[in-house]
PDB file of N, CA and C in Angstrom:
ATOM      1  N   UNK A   1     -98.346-226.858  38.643  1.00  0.00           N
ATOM      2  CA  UNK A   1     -98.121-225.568  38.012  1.00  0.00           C
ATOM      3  C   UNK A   1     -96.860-224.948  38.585  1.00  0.00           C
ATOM      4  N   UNK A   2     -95.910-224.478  37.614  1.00  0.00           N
ATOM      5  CA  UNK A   2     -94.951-223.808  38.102  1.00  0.00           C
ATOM      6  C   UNK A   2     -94.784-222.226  38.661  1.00  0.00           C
ATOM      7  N   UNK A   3     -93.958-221.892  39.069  1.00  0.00           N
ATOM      8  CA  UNK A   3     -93.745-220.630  39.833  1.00  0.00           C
ATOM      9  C   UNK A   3     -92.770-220.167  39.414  1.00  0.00           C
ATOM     10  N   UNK A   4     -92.853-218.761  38.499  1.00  0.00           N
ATOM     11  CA  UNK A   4     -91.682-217.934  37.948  1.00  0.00           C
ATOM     12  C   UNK A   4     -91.241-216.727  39.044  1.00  0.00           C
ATOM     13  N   UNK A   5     -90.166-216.592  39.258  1.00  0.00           N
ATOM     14  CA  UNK A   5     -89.688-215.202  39.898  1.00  0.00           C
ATOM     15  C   UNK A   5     -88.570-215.075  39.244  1.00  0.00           C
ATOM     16  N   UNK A   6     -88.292-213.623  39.493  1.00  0.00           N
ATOM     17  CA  UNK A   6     -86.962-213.009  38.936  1.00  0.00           C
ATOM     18  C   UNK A   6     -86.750-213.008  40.433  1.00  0.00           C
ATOM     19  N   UNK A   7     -84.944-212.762  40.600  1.00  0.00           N
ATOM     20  CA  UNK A   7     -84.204-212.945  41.932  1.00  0.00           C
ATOM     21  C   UNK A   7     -82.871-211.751  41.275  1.00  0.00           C
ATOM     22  N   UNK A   8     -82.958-210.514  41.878  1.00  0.00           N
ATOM     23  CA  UNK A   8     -82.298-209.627  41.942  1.00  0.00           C
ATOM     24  C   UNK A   8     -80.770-209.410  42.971  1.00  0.00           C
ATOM     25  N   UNK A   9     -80.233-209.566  42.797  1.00  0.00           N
ATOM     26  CA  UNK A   9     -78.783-210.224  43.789  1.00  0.00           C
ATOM     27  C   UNK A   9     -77.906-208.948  43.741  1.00  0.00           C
ATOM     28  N   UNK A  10     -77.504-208.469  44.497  1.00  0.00           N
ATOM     29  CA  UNK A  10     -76.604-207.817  44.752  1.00  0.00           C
ATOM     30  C   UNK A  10     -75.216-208.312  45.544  1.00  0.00           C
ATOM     31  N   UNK A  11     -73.790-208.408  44.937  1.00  0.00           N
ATOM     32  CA  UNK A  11     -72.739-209.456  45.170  1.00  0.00           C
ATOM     33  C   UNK A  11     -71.843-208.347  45.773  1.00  0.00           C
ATOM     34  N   UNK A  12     -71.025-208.767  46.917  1.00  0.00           N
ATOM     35  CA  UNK A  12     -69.374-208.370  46.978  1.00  0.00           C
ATOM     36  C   UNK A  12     -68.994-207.324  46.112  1.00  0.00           C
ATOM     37  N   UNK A  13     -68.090-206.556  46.198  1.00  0.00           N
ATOM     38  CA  UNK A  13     -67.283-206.276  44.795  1.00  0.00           C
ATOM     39  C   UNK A  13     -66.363-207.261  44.623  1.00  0.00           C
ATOM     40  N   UNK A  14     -66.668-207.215  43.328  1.00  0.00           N
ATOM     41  CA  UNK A  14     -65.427-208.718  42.802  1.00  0.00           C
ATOM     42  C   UNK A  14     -65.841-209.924  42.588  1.00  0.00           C
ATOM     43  N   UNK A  15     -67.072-209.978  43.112  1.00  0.00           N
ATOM     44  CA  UNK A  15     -67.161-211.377  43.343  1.00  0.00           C
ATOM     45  C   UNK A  15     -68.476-211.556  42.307  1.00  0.00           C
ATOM     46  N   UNK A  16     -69.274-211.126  41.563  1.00  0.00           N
ATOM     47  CA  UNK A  16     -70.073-211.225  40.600  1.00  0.00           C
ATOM     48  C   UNK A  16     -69.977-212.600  39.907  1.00  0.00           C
ATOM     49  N   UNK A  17     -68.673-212.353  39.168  1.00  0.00           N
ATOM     50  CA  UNK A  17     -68.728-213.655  38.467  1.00  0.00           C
ATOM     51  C   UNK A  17     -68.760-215.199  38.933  1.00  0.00           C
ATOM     52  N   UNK A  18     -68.361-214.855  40.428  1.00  0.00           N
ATOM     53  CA  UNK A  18     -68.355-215.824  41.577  1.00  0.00           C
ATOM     54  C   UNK A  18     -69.392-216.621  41.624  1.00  0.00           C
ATOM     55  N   UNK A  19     -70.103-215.446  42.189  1.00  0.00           N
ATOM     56  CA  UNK A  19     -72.081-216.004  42.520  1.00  0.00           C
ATOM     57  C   UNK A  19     -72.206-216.395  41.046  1.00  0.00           C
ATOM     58  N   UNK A  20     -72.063-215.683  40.098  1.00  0.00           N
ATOM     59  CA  UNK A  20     -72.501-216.270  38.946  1.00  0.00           C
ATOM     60  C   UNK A  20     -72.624-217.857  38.662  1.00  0.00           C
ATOM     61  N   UNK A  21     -71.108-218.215  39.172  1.00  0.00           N
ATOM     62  CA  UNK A  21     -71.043-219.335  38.827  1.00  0.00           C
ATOM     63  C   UNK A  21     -71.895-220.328  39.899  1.00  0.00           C
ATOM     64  N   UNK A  22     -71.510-220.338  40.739  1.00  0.00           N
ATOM     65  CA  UNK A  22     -72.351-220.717  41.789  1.00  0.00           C
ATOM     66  C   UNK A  22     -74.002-220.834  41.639  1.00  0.00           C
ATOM     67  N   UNK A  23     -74.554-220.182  41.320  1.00  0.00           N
ATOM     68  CA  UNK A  23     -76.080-219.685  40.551  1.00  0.00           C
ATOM     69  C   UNK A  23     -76.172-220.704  39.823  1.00  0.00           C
ATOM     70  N   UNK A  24     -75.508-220.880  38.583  1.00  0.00           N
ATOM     71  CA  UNK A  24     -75.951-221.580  37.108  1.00  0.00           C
ATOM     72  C   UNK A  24     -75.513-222.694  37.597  1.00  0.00           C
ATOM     73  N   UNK A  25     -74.890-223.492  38.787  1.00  0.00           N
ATOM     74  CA  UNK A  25     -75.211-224.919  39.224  1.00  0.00           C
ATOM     75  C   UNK A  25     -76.488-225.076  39.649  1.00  0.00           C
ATOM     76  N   UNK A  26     -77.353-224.257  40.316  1.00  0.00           N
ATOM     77  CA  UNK A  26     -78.612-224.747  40.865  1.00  0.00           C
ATOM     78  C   UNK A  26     -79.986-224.907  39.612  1.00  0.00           C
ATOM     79  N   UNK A  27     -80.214-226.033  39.316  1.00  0.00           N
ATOM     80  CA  UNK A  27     -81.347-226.744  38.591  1.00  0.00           C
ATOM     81  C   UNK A  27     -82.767-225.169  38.807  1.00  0.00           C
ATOM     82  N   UNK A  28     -82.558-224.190  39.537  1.00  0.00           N
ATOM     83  CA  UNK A  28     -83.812-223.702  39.567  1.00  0.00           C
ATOM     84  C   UNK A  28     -83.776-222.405  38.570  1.00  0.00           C
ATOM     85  N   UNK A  29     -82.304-222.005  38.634  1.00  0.00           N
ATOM     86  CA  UNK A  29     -81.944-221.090  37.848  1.00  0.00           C
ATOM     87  C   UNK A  29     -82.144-221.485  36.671  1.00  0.00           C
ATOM     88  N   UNK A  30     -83.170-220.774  35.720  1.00  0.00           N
ATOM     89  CA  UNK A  30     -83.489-220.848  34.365  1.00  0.00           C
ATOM     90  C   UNK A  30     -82.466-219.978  33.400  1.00  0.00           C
ATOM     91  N   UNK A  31     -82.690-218.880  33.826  1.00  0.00           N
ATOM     92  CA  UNK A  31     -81.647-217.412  33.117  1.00  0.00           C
ATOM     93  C   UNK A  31     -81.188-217.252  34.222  1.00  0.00           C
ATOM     94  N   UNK A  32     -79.933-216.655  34.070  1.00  0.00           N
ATOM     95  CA  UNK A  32     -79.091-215.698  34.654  1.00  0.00           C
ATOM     96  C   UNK A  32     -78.141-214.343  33.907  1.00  0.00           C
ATOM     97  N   UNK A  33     -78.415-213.161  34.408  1.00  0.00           N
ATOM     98  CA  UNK A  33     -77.467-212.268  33.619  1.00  0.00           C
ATOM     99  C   UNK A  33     -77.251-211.165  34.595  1.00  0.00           C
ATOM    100  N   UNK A  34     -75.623-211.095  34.404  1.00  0.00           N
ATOM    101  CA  UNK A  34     -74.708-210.322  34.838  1.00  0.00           C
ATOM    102  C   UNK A  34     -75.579-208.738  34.053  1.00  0.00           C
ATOM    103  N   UNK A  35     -75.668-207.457  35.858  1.00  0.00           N
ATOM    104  CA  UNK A  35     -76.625-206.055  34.807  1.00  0.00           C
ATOM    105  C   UNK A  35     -75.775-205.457  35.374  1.00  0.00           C
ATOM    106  N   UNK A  36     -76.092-204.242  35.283  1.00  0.00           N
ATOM    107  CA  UNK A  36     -76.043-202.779  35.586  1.00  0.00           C
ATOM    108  C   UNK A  36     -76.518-202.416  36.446  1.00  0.00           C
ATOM    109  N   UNK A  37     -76.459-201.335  37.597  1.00  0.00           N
ATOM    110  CA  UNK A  37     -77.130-200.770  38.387  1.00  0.00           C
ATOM    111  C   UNK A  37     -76.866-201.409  40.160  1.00  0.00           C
ATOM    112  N   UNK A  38     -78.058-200.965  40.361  1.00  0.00           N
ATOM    113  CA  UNK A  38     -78.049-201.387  41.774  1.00  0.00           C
ATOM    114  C   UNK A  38     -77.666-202.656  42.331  1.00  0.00           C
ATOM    115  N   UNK A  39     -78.010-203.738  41.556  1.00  0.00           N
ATOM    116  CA  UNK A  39     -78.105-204.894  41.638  1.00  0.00           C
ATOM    117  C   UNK A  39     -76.849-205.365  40.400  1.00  0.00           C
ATOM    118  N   UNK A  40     -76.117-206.480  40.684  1.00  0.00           N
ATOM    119  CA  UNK A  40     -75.561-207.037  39.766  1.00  0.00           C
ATOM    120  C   UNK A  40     -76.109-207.848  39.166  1.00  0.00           C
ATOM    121  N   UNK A  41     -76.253-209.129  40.048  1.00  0.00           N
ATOM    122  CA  UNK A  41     -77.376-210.094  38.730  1.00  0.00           C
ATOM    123  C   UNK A  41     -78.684-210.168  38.789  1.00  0.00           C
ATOM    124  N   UNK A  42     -79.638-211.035  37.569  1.00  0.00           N
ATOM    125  CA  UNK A  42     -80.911-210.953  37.424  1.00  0.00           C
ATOM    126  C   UNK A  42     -81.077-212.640  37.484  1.00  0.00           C
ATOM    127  N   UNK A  43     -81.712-213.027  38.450  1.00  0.00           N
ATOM    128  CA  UNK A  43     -81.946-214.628  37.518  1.00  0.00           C
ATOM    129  C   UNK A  43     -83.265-214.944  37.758  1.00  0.00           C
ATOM    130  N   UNK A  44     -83.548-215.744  36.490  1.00  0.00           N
ATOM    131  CA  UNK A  44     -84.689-216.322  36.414  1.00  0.00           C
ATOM    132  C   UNK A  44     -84.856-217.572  37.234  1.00  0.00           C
ATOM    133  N   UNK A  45     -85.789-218.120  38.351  1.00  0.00           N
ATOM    134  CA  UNK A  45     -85.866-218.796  38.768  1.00  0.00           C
ATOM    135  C   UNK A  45     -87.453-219.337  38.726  1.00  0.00           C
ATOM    136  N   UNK A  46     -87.391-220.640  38.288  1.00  0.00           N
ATOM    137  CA  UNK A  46     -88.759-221.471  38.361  1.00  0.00           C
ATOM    138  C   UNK A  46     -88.739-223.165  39.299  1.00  0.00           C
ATOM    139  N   UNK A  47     -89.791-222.546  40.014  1.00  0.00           N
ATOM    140  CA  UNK A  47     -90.261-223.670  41.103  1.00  0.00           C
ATOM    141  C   UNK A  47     -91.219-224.387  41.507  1.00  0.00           C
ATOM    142  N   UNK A  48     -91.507-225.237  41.887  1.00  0.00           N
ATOM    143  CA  UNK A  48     -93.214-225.966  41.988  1.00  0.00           C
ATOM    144  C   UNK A  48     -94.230-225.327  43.052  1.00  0.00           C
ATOM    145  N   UNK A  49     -93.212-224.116  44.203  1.00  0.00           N
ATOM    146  CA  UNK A  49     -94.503-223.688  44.592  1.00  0.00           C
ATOM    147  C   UNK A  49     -93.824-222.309  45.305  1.00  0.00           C
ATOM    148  N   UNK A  50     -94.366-221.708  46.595  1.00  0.00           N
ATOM    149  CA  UNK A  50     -94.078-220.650  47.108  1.00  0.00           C
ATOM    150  C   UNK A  50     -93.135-220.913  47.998  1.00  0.00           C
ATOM    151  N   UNK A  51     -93.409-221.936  48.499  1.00  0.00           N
ATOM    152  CA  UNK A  51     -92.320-222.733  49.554  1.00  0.00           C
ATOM    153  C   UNK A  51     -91.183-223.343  49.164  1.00  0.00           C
ATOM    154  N   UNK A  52     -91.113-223.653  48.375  1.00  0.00           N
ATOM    155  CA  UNK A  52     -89.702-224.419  47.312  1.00  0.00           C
ATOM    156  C   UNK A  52     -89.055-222.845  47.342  1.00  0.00           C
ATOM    157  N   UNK A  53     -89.699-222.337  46.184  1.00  0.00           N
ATOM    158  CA  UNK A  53     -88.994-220.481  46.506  1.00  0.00           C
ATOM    159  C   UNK A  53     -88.334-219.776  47.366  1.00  0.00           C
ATOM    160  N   UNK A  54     -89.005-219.867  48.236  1.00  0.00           N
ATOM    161  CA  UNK A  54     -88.687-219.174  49.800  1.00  0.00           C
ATOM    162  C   UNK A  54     -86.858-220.333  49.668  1.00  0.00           C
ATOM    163  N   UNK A  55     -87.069-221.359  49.972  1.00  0.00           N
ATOM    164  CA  UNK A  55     -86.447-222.563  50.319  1.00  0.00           C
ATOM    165  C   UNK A  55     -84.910-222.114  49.463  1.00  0.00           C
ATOM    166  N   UNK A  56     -84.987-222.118  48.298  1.00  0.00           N
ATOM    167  CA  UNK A  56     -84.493-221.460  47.541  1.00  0.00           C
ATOM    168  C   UNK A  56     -83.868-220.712  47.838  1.00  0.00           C
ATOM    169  N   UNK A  57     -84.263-219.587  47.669  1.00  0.00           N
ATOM    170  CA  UNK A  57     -84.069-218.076  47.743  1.00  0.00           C
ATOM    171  C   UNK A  57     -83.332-218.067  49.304  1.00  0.00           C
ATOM    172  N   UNK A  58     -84.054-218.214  50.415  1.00  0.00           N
ATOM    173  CA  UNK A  58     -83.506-218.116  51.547  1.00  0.00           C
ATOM    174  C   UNK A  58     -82.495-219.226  52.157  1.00  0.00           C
ATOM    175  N   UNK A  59     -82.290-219.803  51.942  1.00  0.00           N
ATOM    176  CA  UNK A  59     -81.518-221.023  52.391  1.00  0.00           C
ATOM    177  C   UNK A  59     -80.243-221.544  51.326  1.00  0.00           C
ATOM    178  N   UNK A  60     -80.491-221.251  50.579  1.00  0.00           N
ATOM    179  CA  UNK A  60     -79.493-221.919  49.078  1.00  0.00           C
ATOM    180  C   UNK A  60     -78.881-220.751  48.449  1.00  0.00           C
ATOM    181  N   UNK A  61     -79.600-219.360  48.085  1.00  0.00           N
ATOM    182  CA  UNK A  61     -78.952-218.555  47.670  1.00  0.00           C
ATOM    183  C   UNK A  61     -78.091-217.259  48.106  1.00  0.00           C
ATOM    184  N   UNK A  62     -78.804-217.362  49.897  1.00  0.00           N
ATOM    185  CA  UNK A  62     -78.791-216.291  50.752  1.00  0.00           C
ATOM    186  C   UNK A  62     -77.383-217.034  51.328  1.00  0.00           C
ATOM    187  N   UNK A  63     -77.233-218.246  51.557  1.00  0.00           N
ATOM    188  CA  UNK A  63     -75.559-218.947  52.221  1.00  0.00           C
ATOM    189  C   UNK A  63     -74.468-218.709  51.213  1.00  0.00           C
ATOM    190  N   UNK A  64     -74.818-217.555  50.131  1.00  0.00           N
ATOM    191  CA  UNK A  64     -73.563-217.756  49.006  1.00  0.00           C
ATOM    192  C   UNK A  64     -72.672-216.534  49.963  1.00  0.00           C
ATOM    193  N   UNK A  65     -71.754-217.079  50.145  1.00  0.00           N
ATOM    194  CA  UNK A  65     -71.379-216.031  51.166  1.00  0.00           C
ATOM    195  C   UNK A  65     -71.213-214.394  50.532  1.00  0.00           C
ATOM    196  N   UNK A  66     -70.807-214.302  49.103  1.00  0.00           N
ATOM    197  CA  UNK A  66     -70.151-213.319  48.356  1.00  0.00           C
ATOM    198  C   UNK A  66     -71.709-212.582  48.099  1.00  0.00           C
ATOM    199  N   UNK A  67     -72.527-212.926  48.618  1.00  0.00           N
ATOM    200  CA  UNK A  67     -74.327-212.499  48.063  1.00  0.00           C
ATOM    201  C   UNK A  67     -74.764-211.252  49.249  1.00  0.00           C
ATOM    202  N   UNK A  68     -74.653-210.180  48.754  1.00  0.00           N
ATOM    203  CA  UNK A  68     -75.463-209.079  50.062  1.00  0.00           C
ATOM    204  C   UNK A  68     -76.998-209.035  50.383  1.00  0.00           C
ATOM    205  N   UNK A  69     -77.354-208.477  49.431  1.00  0.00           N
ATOM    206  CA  UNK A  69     -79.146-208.746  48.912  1.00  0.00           C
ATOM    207  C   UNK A  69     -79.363-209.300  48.122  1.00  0.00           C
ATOM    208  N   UNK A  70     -80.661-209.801  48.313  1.00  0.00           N
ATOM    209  CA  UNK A  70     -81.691-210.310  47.631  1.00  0.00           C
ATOM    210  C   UNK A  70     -82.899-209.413  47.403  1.00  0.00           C
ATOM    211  N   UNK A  71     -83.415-209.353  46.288  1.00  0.00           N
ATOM    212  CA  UNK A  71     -84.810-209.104  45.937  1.00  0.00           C
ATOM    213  C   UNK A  71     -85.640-209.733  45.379  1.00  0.00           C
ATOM    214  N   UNK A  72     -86.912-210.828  45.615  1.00  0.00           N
ATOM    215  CA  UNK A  72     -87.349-211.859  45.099  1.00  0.00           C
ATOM    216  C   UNK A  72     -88.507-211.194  44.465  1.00  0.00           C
ATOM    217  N   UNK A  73     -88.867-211.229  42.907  1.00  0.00           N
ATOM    218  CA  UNK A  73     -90.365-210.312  42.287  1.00  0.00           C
ATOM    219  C   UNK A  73     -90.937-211.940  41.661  1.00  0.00           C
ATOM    220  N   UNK A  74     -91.704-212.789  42.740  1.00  0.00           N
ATOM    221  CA  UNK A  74     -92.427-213.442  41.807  1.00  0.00           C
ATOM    222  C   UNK A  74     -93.603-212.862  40.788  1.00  0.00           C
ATOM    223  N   UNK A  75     -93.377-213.564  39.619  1.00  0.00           N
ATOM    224  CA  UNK A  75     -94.304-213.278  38.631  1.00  0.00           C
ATOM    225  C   UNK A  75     -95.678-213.374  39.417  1.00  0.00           C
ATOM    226  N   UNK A  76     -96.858-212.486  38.242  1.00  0.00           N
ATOM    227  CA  UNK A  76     -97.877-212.920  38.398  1.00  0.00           C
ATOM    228  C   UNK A  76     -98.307-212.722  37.056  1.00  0.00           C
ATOM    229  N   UNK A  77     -99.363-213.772  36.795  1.00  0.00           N
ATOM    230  CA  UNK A  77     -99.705-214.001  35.874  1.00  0.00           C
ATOM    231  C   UNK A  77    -101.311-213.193  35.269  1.00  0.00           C
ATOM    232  N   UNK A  78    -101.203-212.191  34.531  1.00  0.00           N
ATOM    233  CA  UNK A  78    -102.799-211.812  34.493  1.00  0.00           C
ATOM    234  C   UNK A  78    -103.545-212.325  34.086  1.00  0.00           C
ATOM    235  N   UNK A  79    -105.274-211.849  34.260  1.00  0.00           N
ATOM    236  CA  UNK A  79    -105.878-212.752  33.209  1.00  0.00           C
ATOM    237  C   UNK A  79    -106.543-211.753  31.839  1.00  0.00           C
ATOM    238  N   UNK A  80    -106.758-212.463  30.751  1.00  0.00           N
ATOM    239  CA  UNK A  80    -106.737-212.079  30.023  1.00  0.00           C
ATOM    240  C   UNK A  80    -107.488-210.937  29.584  1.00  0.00           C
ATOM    241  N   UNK A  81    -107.781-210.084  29.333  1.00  0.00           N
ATOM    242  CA  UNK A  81    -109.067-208.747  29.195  1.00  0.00           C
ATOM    243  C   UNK A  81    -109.150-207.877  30.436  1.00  0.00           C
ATOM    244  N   UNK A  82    -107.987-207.765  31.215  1.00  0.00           N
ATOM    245  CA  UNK A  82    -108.061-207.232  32.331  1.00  0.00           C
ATOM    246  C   UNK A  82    -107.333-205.834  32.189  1.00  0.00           C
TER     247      UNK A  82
END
């Protein structure tokens, strides 16, 4: 079973399109989009577990040097009639 999170990134000034690119090489990144606000990008990221994620997120996306924060919102999934 897979593991959805959104990954909230806040970049450099200037460097947005940077990470961008950088981002849409990694196989985990599903979506990515350049926003507004606090945060510059949004990406969709899906993984096989909590630990791949972390792995991810902390190690692969956190070394982009041009990357300040991170905010990781894994999904959760409800159940139905709740």
């Amino acid at each position: 079973m897979s593991l959805k999170a959104y990954v909230l990134i806040n970049t450099n000034i200037g460097k947005t399109t940077e990470v961008a690119k950088a981002l849409s090489q990694m196989p985990e990144v599903q979506h990515l989009d350049i926003i507004m606000g606090p945060y510059d990008l949004i990406a969709e990221i899906e993984t096989d577990s909590h630990e791949t994620l972390s792995q991810v997120v902390l190690t692969r996306m956190q070394n982009i040097e041009a990357i300040r924060h991170t905010m990781t919102c894994p999904v959760v999934k409800m159940e139905e009639g709740a």
